[in-house]
C-alpha atoms as a PDB file:
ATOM      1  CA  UNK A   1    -128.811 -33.488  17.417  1.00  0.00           C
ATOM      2  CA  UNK A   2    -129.604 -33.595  21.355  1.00  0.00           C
ATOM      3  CA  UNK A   3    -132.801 -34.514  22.422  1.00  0.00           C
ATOM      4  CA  UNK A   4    -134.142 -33.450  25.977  1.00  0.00           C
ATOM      5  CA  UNK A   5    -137.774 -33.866  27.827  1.00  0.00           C
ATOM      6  CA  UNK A   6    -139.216 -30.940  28.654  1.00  0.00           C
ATOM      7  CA  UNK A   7    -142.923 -32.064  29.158  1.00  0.00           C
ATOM      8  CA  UNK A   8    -145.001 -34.977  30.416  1.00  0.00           C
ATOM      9  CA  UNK A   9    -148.723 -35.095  30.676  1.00  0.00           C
ATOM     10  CA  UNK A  10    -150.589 -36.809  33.673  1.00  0.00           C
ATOM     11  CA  UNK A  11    -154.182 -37.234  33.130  1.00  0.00           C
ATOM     12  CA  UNK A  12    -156.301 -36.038  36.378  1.00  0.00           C
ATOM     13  CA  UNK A  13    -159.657 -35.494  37.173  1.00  0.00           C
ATOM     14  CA  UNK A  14    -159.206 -33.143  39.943  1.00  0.00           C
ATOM     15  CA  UNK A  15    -156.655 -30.658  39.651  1.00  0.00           C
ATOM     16  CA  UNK A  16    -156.355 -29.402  43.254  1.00  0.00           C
ATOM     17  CA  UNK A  17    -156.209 -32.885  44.850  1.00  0.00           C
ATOM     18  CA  UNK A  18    -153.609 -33.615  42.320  1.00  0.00           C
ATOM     19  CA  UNK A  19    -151.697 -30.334  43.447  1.00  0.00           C
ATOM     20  CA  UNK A  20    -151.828 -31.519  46.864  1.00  0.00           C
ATOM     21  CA  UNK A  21    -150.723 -35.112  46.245  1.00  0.00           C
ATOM     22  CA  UNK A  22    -147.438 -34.008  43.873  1.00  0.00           C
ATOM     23  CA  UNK A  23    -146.514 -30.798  45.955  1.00  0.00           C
ATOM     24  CA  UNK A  24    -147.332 -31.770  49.213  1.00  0.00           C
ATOM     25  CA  UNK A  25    -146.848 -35.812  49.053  1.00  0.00           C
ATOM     26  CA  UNK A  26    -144.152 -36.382  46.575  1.00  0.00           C
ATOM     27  CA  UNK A  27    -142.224 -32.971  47.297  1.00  0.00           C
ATOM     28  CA  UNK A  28    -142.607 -31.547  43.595  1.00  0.00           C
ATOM     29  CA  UNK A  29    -142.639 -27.350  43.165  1.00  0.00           C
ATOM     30  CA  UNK A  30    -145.507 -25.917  41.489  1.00  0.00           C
ATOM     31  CA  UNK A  31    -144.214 -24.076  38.517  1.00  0.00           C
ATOM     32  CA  UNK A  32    -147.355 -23.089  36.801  1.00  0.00           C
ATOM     33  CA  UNK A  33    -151.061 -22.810  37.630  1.00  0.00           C
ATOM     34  CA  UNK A  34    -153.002 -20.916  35.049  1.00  0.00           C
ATOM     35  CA  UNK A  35    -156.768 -21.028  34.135  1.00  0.00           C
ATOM     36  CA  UNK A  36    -157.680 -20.518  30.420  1.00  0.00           C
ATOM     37  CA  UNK A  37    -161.276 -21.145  28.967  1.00  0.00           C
ATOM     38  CA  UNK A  38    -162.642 -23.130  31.584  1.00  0.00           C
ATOM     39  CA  UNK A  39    -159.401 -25.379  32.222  1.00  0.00           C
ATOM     40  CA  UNK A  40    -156.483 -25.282  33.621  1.00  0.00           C
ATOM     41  CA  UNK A  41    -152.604 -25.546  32.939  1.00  0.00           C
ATOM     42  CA  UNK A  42    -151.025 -27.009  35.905  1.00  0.00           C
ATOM     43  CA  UNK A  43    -146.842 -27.914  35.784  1.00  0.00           C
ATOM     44  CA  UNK A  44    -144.508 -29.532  38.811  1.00  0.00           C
ATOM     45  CA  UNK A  45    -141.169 -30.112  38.424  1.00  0.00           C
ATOM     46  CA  UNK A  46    -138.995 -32.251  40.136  1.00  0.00           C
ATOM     47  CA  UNK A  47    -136.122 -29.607  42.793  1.00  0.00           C
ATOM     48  CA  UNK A  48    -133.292 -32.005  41.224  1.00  0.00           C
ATOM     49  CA  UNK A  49    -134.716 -31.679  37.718  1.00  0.00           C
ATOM     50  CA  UNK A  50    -136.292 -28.172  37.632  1.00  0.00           C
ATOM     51  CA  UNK A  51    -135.936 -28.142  33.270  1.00  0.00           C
ATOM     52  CA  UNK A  52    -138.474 -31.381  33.379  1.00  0.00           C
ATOM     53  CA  UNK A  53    -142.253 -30.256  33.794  1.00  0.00           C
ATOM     54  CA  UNK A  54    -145.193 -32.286  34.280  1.00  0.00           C
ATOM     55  CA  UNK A  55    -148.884 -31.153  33.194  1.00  0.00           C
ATOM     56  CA  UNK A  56    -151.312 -32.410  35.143  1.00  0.00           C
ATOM     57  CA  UNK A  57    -154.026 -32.282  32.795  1.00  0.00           C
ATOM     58  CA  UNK A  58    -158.057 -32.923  32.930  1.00  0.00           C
ATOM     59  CA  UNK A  59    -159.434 -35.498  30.472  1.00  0.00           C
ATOM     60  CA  UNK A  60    -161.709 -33.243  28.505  1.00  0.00           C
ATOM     61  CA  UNK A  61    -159.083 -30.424  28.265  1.00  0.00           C
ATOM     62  CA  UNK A  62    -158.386 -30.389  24.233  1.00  0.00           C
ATOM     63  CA  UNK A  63    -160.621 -33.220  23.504  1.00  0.00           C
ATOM     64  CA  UNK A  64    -164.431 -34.141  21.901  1.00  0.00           C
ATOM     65  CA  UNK A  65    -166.674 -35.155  24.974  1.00  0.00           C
ATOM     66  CA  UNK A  66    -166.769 -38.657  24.269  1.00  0.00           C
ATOM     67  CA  UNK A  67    -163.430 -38.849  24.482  1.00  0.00           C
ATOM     68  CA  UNK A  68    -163.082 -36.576  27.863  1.00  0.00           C
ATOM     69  CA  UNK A  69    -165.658 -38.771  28.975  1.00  0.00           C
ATOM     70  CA  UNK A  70    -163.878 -42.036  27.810  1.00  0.00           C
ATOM     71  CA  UNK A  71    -160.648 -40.768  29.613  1.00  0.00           C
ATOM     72  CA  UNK A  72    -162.318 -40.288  32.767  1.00  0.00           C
ATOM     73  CA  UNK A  73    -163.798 -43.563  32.638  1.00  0.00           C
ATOM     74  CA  UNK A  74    -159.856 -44.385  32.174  1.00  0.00           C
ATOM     75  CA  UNK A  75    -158.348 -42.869  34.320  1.00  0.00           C
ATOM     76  CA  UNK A  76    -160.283 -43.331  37.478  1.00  0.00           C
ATOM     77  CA  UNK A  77    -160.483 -47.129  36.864  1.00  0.00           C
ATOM     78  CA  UNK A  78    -156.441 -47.071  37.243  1.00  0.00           C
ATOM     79  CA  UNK A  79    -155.686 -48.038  33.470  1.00  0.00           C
ATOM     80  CA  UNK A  80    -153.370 -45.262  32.162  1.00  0.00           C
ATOM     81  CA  UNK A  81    -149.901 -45.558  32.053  1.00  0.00           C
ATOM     82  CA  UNK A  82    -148.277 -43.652  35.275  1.00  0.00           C
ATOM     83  CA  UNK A  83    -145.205 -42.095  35.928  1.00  0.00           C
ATOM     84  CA  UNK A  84    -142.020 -43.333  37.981  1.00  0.00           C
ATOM     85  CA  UNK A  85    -139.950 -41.424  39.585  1.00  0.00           C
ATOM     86  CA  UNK A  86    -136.119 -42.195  41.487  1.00  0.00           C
ATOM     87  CA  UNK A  87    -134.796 -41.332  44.829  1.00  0.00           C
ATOM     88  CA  UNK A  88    -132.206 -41.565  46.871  1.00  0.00           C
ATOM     89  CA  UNK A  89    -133.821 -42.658  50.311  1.00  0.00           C
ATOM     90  CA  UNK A  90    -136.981 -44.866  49.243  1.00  0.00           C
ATOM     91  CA  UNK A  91    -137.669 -46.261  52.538  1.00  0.00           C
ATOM     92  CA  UNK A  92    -138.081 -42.376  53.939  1.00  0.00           C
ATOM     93  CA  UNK A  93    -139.847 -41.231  50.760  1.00  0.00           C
ATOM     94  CA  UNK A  94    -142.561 -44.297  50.887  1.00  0.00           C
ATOM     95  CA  UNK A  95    -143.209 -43.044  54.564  1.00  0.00           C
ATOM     96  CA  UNK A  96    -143.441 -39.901  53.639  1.00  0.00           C
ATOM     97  CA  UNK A  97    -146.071 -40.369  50.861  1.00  0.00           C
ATOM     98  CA  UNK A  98    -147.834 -42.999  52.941  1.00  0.00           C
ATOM     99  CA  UNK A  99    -148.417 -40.812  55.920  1.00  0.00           C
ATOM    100  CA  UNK A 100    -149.912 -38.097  53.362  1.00  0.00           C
ATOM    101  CA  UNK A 101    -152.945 -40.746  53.021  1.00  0.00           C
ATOM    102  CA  UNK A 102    -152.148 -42.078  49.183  1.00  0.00           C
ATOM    103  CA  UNK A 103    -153.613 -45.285  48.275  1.00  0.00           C
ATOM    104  CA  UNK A 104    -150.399 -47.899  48.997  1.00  0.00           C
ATOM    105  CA  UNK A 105    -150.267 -50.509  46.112  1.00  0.00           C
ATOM    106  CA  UNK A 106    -147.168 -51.973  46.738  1.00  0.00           C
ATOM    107  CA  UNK A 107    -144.217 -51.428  50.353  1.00  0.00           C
ATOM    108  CA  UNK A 108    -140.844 -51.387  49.246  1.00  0.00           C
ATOM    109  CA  UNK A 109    -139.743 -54.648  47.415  1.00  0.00           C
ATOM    110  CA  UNK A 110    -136.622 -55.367  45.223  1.00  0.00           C
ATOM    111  CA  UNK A 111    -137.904 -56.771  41.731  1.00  0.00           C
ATOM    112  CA  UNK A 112    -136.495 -59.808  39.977  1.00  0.00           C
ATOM    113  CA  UNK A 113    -135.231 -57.155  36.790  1.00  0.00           C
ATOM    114  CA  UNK A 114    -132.634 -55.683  39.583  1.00  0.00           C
ATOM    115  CA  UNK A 115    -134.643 -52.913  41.112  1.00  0.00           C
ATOM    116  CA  UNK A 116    -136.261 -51.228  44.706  1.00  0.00           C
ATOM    117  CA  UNK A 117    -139.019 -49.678  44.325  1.00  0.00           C
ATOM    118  CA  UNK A 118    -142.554 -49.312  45.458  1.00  0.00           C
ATOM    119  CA  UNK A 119    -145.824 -47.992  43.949  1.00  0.00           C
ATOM    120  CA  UNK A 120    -148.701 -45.609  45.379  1.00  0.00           C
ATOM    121  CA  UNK A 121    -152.043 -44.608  43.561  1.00  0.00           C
ATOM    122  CA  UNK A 122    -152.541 -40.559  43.013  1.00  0.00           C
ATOM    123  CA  UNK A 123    -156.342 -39.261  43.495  1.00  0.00           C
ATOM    124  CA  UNK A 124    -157.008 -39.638  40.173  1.00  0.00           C
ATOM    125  CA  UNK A 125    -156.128 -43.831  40.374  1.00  0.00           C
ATOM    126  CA  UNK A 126    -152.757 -43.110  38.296  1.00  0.00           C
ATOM    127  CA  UNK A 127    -149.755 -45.301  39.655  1.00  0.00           C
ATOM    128  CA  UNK A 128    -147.062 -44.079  40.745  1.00  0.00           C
ATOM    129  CA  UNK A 129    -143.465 -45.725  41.333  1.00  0.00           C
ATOM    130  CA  UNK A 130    -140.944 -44.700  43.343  1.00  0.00           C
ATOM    131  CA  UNK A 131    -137.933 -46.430  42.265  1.00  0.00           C
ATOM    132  CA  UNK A 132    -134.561 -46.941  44.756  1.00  0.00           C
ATOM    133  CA  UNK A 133    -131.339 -44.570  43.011  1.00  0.00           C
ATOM    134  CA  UNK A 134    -128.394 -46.591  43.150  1.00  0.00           C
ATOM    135  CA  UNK A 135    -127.886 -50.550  43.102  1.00  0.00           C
ATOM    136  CA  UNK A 136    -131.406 -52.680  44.798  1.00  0.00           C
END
């Protein structure tokens, strides 16, 4: 049996700023945009990894209000999980994403578990890593 991600969720409370920071900051391609009974299904993928799509979804969309609510309260105080992604050129990539105006957390540093990475916040307060390809 072979096992393969298709889908990961972000959780966002603004859809279109969260379009503009994946697309236009981190270079993702817009695969799906679709509104449905008062939300909306929103997928990126990756160019390199175009089988992989992530759903950048609103808190409340499939949930009781308290618990939309409680996500919110979540997610715009920076404590979900994020997402990390790899590249190739992470000193051209962090420029990249911090000339687009994203919230820098942390510049490119090597980590003591053998890694080069560095970290941004999206709109929504989720972290984001960008992690060096390749030995530190």
């Amino acid at each position: 049996m072979e096992l393969s991600l298709s889908h990961c969720y972000i959780t966002v409370h603004d859809p279109d700023e969260a379009i503009a920071f994946y697309r236009d900051a981190l270079g993702l391609e817009l695969r799906t945009d679709v509104s449905a009974e008062g939300f909306r299904w929103v997928t990126l993928s990756p160019m390199s990894q175009p089988d992989v799509e992530i759903v950048l979804v609103e808190p409340h969309a499939g949930h009781p209000a308290a618990d939309g609510d409680a996500l919110l309260r979540l997610v715009t105080k920076g404590s979900l999980n994020g997402v990390i992604f790899r590249t190739d050129e992470l000193d051209a990539t962090f420029e990249k994403i911090r000339a687009s105006g994203a919230e820098v957390l942390q510049e490119p540093t090597g980590q003591p578990w053998g890694v080069r990475d560095c970290a941004f916040r999206d709109p929504s307060g989720n972290m984001v890593r960008i992690t060096q390809s390749g030995a530190a």
